[in-house]
N, C-alpha and C. Protein backbone atom coordinates (compact mmCIF):
# COMPACT_ATOMS: atom_id res chain seq x y z
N UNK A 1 -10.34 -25.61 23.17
CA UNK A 1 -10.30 -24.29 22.59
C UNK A 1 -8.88 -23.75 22.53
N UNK A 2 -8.25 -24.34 23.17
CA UNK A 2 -6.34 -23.95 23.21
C UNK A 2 -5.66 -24.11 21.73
N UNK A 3 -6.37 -24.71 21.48
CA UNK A 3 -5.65 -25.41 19.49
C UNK A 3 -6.40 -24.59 18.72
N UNK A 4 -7.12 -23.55 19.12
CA UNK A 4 -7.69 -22.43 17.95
C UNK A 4 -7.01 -21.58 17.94
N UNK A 5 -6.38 -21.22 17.09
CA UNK A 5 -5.62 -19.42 16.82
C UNK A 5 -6.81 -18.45 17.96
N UNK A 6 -6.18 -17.31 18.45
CA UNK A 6 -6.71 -16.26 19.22
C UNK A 6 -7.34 -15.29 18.13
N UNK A 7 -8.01 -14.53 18.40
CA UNK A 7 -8.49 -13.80 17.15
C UNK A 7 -7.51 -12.59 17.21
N UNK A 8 -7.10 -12.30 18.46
CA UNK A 8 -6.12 -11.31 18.23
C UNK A 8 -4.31 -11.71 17.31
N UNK A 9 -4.50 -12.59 17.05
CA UNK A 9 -2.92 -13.60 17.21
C UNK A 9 -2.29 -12.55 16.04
N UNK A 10 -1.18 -12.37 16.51
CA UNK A 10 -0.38 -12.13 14.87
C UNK A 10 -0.84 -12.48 13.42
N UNK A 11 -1.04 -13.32 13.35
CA UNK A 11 -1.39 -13.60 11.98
C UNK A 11 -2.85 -13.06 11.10
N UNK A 12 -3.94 -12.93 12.42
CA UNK A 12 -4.68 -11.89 12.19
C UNK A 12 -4.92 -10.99 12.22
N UNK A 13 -3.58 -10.37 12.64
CA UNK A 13 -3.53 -8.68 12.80
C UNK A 13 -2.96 -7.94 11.55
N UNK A 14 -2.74 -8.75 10.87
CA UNK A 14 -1.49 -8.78 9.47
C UNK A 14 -2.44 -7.84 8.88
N UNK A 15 -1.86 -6.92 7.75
CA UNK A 15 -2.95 -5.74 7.43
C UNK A 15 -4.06 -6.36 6.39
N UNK A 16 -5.26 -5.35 6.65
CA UNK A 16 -5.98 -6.25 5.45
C UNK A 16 -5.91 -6.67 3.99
N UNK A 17 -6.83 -7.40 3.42
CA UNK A 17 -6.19 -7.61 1.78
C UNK A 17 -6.69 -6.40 1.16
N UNK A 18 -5.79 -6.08 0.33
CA UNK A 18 -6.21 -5.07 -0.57
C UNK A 18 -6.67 -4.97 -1.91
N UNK A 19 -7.49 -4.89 -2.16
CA UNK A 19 -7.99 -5.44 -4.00
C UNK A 19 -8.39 -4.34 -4.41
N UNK A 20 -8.88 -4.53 -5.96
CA UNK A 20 -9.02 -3.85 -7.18
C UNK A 20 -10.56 -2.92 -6.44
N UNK A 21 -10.13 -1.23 -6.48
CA UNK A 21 -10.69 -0.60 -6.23
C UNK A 21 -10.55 -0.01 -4.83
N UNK A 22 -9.78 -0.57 -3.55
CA UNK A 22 -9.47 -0.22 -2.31
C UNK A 22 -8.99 1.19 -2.56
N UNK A 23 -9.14 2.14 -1.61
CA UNK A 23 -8.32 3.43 -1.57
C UNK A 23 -6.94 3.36 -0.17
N UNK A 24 -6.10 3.79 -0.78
CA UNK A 24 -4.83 3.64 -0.25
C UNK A 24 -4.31 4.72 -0.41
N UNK A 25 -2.78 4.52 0.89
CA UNK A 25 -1.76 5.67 0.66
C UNK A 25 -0.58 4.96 1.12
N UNK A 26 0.67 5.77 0.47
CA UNK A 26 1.88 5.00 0.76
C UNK A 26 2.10 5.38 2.51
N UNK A 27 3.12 3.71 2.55
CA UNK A 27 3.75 3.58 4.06
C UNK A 27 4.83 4.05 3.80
N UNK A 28 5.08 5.43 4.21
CA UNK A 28 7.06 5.79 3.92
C UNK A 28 8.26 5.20 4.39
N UNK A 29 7.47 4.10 5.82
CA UNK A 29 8.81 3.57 6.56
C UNK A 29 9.16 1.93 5.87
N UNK A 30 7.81 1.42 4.92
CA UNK A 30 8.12 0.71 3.97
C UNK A 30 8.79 0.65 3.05
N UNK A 31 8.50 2.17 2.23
CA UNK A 31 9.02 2.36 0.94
C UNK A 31 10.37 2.68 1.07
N UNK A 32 10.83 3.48 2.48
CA UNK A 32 11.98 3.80 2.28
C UNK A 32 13.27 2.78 1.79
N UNK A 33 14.19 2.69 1.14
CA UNK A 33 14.97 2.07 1.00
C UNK A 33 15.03 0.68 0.10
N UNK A 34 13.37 1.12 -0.25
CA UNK A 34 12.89 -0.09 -1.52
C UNK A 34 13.25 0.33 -2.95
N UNK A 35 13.28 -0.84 -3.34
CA UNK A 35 13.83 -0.87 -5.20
C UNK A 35 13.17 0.33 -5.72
N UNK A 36 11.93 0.55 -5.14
CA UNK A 36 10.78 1.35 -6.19
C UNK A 36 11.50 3.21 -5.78
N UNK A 37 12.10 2.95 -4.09
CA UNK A 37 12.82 4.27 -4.10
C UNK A 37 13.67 4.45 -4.53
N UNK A 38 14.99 3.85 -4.49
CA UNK A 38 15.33 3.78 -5.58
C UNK A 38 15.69 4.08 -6.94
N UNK A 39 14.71 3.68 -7.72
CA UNK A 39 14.36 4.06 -9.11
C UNK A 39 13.63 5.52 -9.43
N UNK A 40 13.04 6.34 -8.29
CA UNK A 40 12.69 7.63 -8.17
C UNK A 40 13.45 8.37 -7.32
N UNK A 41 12.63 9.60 -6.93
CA UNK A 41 13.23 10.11 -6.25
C UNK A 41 13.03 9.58 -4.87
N UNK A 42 14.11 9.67 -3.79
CA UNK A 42 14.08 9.35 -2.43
C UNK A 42 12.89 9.79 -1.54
N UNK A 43 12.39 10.89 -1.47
CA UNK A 43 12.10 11.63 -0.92
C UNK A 43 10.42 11.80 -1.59
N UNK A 44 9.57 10.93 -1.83
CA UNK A 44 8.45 10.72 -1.64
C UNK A 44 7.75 12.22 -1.77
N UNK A 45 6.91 12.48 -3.25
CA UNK A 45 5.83 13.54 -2.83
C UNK A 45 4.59 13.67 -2.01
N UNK A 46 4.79 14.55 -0.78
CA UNK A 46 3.50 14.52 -0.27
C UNK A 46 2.22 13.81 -0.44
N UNK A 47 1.63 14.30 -1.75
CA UNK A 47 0.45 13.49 -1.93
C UNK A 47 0.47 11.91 -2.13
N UNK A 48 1.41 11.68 -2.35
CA UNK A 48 1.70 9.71 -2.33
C UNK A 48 1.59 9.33 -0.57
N UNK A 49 2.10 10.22 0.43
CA UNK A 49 1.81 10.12 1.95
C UNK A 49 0.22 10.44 2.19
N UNK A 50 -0.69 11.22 2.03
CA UNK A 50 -1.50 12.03 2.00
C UNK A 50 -2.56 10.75 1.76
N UNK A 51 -2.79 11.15 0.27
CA UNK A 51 -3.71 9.88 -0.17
C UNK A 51 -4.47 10.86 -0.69
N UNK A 52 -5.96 10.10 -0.80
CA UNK A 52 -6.20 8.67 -1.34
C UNK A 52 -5.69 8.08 -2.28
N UNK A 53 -5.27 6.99 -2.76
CA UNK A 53 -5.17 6.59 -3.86
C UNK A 53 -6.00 5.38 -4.40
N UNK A 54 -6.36 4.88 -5.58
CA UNK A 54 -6.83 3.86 -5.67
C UNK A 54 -6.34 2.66 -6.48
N UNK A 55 -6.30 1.49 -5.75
CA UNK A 55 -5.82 0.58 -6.58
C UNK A 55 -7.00 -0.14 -7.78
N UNK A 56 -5.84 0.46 -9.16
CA UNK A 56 -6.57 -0.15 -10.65
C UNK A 56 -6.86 -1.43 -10.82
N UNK A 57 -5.28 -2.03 -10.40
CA UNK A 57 -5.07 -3.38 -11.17
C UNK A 57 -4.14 -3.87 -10.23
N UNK A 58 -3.96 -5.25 -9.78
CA UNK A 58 -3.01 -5.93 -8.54
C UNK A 58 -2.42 -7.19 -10.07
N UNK A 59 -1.27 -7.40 -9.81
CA UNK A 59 -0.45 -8.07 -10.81
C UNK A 59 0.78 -9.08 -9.93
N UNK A 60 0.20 -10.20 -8.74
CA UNK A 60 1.31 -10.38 -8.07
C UNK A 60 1.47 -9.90 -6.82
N UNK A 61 2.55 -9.04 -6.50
CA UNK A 61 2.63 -8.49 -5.08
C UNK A 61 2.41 -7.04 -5.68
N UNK A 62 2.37 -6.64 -6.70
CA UNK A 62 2.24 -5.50 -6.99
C UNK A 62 0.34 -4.72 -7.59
N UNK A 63 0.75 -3.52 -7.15
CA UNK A 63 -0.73 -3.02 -7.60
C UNK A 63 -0.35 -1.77 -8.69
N UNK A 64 -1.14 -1.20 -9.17
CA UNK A 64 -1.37 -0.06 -9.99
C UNK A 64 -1.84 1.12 -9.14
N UNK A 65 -1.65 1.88 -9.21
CA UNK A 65 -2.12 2.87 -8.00
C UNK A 65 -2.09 4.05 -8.86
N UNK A 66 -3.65 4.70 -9.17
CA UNK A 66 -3.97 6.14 -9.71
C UNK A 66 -4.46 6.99 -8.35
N UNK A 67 -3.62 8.01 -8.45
CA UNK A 67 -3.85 9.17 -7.61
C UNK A 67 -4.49 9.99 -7.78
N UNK A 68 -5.56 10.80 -7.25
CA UNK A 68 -6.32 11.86 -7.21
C UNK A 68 -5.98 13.04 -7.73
N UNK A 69 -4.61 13.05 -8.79
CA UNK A 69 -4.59 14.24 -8.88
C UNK A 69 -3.62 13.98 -10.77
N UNK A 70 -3.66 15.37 -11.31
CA UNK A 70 -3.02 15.02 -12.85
C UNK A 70 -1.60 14.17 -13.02
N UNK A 71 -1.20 13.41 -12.37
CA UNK A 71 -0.01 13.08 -12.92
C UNK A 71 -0.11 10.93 -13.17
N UNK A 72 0.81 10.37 -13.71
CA UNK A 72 0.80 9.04 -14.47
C UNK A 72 0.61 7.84 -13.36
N UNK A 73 -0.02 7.19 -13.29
CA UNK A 73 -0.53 6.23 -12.66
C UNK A 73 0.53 5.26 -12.18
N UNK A 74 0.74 5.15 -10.98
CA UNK A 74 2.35 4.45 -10.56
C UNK A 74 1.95 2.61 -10.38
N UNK A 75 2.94 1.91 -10.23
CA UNK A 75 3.07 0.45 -9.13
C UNK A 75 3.56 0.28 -8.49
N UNK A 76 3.02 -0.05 -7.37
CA UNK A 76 4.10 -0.17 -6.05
C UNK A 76 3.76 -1.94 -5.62
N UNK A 77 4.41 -1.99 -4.42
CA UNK A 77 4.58 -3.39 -3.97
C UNK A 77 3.45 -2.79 -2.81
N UNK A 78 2.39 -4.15 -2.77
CA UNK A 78 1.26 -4.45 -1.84
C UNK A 78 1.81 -4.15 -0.54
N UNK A 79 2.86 -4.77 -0.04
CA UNK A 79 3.38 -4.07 1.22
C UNK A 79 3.84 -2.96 1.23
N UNK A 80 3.67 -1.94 0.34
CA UNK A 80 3.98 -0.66 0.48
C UNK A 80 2.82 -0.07 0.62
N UNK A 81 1.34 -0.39 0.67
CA UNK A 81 0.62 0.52 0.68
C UNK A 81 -0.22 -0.18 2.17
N UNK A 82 -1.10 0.74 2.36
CA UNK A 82 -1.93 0.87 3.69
C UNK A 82 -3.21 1.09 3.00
N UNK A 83 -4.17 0.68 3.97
CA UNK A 83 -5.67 1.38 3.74
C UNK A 83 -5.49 2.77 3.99
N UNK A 84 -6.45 3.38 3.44
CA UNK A 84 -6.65 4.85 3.16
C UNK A 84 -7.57 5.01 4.87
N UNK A 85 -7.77 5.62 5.57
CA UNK A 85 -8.37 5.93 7.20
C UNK A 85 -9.49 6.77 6.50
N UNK A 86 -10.03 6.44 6.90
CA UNK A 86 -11.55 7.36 6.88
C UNK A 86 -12.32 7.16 5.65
């Protein structure tokens, strides 16, 4: 039983997969300092921290992410987002 991965091991603690339809919210200590910040503003609107969001469409490492509220449907990088809690 020594040659089986632990169920706790690193590699299964890695966050879960996230697919088409998951609800999510951004990780700010991810995003910070990424290409995608970058290209916007630094400083992250609330509701992108907040949540929910849902992923449309995954393309790669990247997803589509429509937010709960009136404004244009963003993409971020899969390691930028988290499961949504609750």
């Amino acid at each position: 039983m020594a040659d089986t991965p632990a169920a706790d091991s690193p590699a299964t603690k890695s966050a879960p997969a996230l697919r088409k339809g998951s609800l999510v919210r951004l990780n700010l200590a991810r995003y910070q300092g990424s290409l995608e910040a970058g290209a916007s503003d630094p400083t992250p609107p609330d509701y992108l921290l907040e949540g929910p969001a849902e992923i449309l469409a995954l393309k790669g490492e990247h997803a589509q992410v429509r937010l709960r509220r009136p404004v244009p449907d963003v993409w971020l990088r899969l390691d930028q987002l988290e499961p949504y809690p609750g």
